[in-house]
N, C-alpha and C. Protein backbone atom coordinates (compact mmCIF):
# COMPACT_ATOMS: atom_id res chain seq x y z
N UNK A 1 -9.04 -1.54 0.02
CA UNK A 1 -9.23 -1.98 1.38
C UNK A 1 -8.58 -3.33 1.54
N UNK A 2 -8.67 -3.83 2.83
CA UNK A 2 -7.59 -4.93 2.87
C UNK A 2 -7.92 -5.43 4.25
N UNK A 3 -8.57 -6.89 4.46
CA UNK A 3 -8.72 -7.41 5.72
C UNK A 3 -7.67 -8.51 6.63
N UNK A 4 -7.55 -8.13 7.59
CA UNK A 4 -7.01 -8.90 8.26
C UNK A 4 -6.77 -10.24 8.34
N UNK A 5 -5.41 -11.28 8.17
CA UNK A 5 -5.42 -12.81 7.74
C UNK A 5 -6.49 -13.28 9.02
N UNK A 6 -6.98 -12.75 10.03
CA UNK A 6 -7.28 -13.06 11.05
C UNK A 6 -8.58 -12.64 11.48
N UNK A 7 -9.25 -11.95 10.27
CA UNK A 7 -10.63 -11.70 10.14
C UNK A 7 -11.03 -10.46 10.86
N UNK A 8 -10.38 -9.62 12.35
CA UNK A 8 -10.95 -9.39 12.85
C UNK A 8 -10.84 -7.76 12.62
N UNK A 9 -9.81 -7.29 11.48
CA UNK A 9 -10.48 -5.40 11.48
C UNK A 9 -10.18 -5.84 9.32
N UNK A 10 -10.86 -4.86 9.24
CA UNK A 10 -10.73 -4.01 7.83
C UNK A 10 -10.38 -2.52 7.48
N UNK A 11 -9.19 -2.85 6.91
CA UNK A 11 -8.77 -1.34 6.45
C UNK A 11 -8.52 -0.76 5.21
N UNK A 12 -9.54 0.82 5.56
CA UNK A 12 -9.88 1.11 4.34
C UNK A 12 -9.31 2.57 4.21
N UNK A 13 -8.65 2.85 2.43
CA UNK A 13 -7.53 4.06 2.72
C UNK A 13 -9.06 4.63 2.38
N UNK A 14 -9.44 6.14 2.53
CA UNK A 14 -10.14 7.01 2.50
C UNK A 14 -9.32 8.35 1.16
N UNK A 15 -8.97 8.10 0.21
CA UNK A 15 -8.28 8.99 -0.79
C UNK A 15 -8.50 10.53 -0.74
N UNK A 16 -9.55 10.93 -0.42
CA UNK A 16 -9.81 11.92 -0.49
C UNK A 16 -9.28 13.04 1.06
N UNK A 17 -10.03 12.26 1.85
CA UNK A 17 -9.17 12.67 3.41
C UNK A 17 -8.07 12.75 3.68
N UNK A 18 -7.20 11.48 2.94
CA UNK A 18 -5.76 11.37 3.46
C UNK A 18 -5.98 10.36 4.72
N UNK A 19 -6.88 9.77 5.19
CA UNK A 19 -6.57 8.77 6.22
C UNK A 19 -6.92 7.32 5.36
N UNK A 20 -7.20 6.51 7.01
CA UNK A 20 -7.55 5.22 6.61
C UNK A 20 -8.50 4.76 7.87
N UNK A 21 -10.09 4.33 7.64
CA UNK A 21 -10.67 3.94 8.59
C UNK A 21 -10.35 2.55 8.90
N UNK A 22 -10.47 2.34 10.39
CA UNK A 22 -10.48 1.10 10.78
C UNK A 22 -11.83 0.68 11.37
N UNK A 23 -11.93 -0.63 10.32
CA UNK A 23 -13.42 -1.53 10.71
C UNK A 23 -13.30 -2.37 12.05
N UNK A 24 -14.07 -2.77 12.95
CA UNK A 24 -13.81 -3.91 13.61
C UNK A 24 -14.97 -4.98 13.15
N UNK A 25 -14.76 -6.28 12.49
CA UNK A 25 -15.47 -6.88 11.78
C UNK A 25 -16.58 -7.51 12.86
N UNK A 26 -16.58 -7.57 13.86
CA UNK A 26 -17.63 -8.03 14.90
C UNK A 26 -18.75 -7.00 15.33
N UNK A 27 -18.45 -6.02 14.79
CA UNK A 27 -19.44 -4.64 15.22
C UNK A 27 -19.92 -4.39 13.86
N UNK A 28 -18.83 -4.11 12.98
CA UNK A 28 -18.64 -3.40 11.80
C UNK A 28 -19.24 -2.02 11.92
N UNK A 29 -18.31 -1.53 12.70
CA UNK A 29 -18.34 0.02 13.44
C UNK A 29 -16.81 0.40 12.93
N UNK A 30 -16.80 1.80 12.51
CA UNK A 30 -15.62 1.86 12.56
C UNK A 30 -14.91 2.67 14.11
N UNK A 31 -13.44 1.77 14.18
CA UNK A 31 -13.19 1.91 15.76
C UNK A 31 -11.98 3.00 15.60
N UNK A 32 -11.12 3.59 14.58
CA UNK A 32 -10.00 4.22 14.63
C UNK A 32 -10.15 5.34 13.20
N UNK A 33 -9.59 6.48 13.27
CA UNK A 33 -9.58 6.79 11.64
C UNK A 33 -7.82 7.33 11.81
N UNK A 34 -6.94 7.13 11.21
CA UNK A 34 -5.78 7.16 11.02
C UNK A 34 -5.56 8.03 9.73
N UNK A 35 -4.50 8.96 10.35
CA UNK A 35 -4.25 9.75 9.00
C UNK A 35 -3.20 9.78 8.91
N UNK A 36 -2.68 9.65 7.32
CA UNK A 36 -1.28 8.82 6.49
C UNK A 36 -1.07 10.12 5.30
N UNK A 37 -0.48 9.65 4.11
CA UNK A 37 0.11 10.63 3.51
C UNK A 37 -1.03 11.15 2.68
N UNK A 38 -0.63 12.10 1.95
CA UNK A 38 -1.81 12.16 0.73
C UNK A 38 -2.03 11.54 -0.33
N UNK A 39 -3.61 11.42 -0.67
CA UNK A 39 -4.31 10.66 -1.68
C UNK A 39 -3.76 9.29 -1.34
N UNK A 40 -4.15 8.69 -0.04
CA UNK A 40 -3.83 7.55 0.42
C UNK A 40 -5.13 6.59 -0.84
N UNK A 41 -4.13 5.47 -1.12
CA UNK A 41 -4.89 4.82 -2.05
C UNK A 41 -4.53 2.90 -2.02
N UNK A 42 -3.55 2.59 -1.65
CA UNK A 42 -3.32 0.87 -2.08
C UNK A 42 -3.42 0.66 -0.44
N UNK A 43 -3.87 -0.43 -0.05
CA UNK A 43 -3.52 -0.90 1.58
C UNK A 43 -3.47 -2.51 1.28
N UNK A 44 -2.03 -2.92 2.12
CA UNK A 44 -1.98 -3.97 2.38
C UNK A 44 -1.79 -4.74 3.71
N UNK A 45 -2.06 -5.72 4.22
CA UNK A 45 -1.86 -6.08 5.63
C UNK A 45 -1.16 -7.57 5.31
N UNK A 46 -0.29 -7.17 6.14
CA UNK A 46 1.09 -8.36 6.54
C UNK A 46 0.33 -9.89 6.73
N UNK A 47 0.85 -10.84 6.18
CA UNK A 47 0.77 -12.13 6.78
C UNK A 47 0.02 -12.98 8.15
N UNK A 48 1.35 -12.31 8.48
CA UNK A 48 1.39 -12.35 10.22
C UNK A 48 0.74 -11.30 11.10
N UNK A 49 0.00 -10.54 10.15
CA UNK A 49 -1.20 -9.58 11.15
C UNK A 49 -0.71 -8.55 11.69
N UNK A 50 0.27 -8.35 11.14
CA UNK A 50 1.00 -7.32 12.65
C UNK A 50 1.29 -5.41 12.07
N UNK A 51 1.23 -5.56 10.28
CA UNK A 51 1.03 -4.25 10.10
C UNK A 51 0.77 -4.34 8.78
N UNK A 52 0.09 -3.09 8.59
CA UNK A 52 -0.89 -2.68 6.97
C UNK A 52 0.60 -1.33 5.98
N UNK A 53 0.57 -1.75 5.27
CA UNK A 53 0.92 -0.87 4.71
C UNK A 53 -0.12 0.05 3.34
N UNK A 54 -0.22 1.57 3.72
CA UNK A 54 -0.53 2.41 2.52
C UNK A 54 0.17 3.37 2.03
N UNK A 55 -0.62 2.72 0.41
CA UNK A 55 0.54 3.83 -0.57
C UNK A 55 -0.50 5.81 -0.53
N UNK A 56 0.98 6.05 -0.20
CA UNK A 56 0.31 7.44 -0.64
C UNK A 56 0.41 8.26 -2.08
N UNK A 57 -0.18 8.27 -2.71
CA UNK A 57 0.00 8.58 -4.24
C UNK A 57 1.02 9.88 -4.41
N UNK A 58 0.34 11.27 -3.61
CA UNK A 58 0.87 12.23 -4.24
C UNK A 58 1.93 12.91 -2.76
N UNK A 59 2.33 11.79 -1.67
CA UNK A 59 2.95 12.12 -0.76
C UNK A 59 4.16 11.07 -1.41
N UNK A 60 4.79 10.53 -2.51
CA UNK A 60 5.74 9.40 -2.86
C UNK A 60 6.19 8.50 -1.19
N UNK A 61 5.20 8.03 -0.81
CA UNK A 61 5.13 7.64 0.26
C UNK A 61 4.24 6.48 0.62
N UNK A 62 4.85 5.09 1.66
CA UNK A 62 3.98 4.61 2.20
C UNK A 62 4.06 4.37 3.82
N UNK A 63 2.37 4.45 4.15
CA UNK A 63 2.87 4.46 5.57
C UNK A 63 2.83 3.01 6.24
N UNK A 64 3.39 2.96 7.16
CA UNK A 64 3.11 1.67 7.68
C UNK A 64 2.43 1.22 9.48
N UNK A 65 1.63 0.94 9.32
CA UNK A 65 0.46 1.13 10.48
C UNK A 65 0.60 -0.15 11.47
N UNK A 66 0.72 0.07 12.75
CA UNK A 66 0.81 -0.78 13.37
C UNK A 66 -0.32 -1.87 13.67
N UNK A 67 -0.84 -2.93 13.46
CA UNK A 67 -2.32 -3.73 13.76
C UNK A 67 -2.71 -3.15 15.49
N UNK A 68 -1.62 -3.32 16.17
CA UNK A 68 -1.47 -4.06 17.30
C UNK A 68 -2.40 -2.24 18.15
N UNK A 69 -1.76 -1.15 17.50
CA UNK A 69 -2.14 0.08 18.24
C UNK A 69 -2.93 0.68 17.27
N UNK A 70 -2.76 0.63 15.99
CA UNK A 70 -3.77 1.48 14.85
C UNK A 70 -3.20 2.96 14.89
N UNK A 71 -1.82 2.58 14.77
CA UNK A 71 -0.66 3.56 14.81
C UNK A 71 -0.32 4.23 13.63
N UNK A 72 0.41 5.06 12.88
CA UNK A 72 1.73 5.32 11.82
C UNK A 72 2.85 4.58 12.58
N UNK A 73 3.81 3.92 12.78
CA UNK A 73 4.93 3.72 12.90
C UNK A 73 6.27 3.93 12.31
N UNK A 74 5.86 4.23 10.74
CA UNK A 74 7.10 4.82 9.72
C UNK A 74 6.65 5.31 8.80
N UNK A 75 7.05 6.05 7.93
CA UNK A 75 6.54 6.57 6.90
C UNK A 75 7.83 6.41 5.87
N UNK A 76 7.95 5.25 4.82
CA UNK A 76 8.84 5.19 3.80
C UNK A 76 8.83 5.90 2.79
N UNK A 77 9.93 7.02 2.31
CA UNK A 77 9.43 7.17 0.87
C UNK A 77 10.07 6.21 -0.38
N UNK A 78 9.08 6.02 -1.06
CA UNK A 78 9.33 5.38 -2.30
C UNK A 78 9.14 6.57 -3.94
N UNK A 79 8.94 5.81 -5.27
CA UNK A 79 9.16 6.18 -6.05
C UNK A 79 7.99 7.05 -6.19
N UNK A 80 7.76 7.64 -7.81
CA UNK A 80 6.71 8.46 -8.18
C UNK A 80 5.00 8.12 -7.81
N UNK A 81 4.61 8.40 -7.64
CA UNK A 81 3.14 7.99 -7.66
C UNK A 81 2.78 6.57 -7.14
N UNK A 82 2.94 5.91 -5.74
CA UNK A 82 2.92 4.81 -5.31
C UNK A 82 1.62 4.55 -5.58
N UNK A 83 0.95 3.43 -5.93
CA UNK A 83 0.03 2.89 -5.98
C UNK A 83 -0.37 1.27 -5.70
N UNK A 84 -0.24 0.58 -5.97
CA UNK A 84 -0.42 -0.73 -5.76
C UNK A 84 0.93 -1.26 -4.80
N UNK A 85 0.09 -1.95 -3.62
CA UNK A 85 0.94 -2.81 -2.59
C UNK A 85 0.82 -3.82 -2.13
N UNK A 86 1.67 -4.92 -1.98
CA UNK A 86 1.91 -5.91 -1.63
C UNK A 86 2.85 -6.53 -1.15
N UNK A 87 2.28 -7.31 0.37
CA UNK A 87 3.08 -7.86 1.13
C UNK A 87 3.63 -9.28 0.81
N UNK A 88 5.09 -9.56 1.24
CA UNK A 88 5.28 -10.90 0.46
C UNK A 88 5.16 -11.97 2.04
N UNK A 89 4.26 -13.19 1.36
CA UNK A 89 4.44 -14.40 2.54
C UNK A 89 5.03 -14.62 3.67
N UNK A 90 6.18 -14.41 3.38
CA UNK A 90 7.05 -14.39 4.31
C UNK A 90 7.32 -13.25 5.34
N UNK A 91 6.66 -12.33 5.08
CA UNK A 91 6.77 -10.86 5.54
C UNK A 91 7.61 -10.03 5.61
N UNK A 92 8.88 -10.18 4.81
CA UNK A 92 10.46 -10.03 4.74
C UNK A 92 10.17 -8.51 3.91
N UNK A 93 9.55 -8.56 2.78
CA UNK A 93 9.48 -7.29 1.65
C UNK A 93 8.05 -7.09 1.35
N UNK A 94 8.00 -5.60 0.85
CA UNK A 94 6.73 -5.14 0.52
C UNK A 94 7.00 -4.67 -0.70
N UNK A 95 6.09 -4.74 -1.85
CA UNK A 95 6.37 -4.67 -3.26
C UNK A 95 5.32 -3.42 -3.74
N UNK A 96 5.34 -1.65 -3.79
CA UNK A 96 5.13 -0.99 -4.25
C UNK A 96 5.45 -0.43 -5.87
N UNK A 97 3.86 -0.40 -6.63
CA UNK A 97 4.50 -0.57 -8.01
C UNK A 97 4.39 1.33 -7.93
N UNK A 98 5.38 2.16 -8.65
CA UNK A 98 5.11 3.67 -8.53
C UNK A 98 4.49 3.93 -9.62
N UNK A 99 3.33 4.50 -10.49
CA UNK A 99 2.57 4.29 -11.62
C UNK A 99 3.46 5.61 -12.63
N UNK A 100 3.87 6.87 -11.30
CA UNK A 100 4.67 7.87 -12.40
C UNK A 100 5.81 7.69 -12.78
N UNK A 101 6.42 6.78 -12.69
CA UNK A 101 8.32 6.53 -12.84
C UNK A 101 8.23 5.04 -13.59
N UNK A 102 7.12 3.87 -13.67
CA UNK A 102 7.45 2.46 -14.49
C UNK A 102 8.38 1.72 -13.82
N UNK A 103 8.22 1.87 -12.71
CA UNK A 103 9.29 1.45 -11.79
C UNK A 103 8.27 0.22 -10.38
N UNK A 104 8.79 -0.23 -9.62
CA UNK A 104 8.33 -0.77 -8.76
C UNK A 104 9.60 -0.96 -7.16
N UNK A 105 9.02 -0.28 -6.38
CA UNK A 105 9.71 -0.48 -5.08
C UNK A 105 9.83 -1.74 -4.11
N UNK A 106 10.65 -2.08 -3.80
CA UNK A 106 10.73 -3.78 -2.87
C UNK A 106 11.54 -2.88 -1.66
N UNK A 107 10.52 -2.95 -0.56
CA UNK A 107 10.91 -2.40 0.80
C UNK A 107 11.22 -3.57 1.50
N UNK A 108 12.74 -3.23 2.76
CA UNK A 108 12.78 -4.33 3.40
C UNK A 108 12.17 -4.01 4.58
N UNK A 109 11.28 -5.05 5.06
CA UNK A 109 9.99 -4.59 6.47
C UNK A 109 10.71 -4.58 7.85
N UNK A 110 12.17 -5.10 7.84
CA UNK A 110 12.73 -4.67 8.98
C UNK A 110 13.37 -3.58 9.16
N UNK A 111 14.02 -2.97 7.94
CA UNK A 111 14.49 -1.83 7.61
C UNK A 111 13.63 -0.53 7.86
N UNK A 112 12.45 -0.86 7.18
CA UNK A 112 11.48 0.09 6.38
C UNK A 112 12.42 0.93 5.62
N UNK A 113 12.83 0.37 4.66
CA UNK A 113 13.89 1.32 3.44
C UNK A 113 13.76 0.22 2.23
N UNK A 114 14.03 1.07 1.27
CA UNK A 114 14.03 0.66 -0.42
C UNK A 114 15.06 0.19 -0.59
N UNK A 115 15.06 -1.10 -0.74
CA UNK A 115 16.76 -1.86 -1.25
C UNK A 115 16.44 -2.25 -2.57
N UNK A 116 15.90 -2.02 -3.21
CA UNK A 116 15.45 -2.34 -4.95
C UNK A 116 14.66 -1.49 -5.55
N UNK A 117 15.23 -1.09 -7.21
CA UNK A 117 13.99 -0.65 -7.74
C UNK A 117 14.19 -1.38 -8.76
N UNK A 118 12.64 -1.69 -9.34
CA UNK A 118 12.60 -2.90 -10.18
C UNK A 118 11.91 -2.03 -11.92
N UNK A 119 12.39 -1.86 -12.80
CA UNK A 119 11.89 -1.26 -13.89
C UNK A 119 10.70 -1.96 -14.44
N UNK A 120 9.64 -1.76 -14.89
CA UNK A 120 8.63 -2.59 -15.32
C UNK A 120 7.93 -1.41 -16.18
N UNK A 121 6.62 -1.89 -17.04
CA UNK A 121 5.85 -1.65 -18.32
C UNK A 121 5.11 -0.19 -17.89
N UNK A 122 4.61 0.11 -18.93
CA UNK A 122 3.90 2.00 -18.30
C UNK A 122 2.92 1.54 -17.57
N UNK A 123 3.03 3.01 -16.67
CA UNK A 123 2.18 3.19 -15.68
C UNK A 123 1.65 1.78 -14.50
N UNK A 124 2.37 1.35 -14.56
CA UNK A 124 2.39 0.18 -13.17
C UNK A 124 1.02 0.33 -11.96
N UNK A 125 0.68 0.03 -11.71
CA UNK A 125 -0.99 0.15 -10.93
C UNK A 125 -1.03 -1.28 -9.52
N UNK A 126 -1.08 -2.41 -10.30
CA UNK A 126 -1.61 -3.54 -9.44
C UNK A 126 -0.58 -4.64 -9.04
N UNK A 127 -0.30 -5.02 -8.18
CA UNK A 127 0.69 -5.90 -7.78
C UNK A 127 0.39 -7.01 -6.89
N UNK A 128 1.21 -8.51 -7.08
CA UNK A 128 0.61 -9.45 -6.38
C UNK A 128 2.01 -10.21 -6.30
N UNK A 129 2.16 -11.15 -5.34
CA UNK A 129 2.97 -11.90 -5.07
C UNK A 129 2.49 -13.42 -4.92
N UNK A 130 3.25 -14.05 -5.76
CA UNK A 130 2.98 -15.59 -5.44
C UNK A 130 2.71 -15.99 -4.27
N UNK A 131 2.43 -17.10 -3.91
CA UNK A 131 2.38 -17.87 -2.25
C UNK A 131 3.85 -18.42 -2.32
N UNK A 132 4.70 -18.78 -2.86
CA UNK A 132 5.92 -19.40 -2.46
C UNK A 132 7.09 -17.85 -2.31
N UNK A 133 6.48 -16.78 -2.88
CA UNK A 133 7.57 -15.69 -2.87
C UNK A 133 8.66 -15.86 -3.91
N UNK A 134 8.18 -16.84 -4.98
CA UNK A 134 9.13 -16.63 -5.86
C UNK A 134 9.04 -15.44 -7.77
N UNK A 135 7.94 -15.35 -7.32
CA UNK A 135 7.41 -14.07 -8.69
C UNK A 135 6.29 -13.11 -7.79
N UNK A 136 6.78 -11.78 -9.12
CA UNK A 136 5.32 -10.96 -8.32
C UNK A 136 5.04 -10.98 -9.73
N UNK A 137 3.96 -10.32 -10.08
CA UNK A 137 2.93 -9.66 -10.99
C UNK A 137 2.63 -8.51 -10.90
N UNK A 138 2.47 -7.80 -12.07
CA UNK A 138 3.03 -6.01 -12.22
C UNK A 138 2.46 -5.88 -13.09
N UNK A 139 0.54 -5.41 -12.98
CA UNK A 139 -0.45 -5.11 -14.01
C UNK A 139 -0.11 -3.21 -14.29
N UNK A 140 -0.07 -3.11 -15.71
CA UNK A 140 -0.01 -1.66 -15.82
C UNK A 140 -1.23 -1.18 -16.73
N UNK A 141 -1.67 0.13 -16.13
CA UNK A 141 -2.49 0.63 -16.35
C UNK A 141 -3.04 0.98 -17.94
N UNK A 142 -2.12 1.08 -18.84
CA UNK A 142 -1.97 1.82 -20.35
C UNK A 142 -0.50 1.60 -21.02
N UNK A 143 -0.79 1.25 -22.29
CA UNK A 143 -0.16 0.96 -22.78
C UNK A 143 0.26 2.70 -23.63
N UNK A 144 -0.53 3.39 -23.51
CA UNK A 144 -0.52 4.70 -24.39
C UNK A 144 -0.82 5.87 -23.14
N UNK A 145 -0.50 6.72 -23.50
CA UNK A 145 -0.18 7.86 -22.10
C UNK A 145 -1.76 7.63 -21.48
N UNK A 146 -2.23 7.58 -20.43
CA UNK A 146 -3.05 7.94 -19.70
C UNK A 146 -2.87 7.56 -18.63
N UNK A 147 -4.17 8.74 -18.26
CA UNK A 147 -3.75 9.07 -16.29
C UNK A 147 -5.26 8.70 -15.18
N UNK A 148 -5.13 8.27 -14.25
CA UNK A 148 -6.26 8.36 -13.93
C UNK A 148 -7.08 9.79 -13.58
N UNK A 149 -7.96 10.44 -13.24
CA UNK A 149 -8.47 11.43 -12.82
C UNK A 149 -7.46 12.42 -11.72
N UNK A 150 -7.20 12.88 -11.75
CA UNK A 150 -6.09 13.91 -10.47
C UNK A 150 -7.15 13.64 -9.47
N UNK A 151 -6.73 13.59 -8.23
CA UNK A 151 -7.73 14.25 -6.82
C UNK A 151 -8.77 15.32 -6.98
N UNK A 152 -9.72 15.32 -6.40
CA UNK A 152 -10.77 16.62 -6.55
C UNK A 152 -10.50 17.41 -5.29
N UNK A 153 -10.49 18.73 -6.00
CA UNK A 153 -10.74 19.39 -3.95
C UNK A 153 -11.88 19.35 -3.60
N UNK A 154 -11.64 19.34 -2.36
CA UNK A 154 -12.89 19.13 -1.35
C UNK A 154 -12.90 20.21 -0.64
């Protein structure tokens, strides 16, 4: 889940559904439910408030949600198994690590397209970006094959 620099919604991916509820933090009702790719799982929200991005695990996909309408507005695909996302300071790139490929995606947010793939350690999971935008951080899951649990049907 992932709250707003501006306090006023929380958004939470729902993995199992495939959406993402939206909180409004003054009610704490949820006011929207938005549905994105499958096994929606990492959510991040922009800087400047203006859009969330989620990774969809088993759709190699993230979507990107408007604040302003509680929209889809694009749907990027990225690498294997997106999982961990992060927006950079500046709001220029979004840094998806893919956990099935050891790879990590850098989307440009005006584009919404992949201008980098960045190779990194097995199974890639958690990602963070400095405050100046000059390093990210690229926690991986296992050093020796393992997976998390597959999806359950429902």
């Amino acid at each position: 889940m992932a709250v707003t620099p501006d306090g006023s919604k929380v958004y939470v991916a729902n993995q199992i559904s495939d959406t993402v509820s939206v909180i409004t933090s003054t009610s704490n009702t949820v006011t929207a439910t938005i549905r994105v790719g499958t096994d929606s799982i990492g959510v991040a929200v922009s800087p400047d408030n203006s859009k969330v991005y989620v990774t969809n695990r088993f759709s190699n996909s993230v979507s990107v949600i408007a604040t302003a309408t509680d929209r889809v507005t694009a749907t990027i695909p990225v690498g294997v198994e997106p999982i961990g996302v992060a927006v950079s300071p500046d709001t220029r790139k979004v840094y998806v690590t893919n956990y099935g490929e050891k790879t990590v995606s850098v989307i440009d947010t005006v584009t919404n397209t992949v201008t980098a793939t960045i190779l990194v350690g097995d199974f890639p999971f958690g990602v963070a970006v400095t405050p100046d935008d000059s390093t990210i951080y690229v926690a991986n899951w296992a050093t020796a094959p393992c997976r998390p649990s597959p999806r359950r049907a429902t």
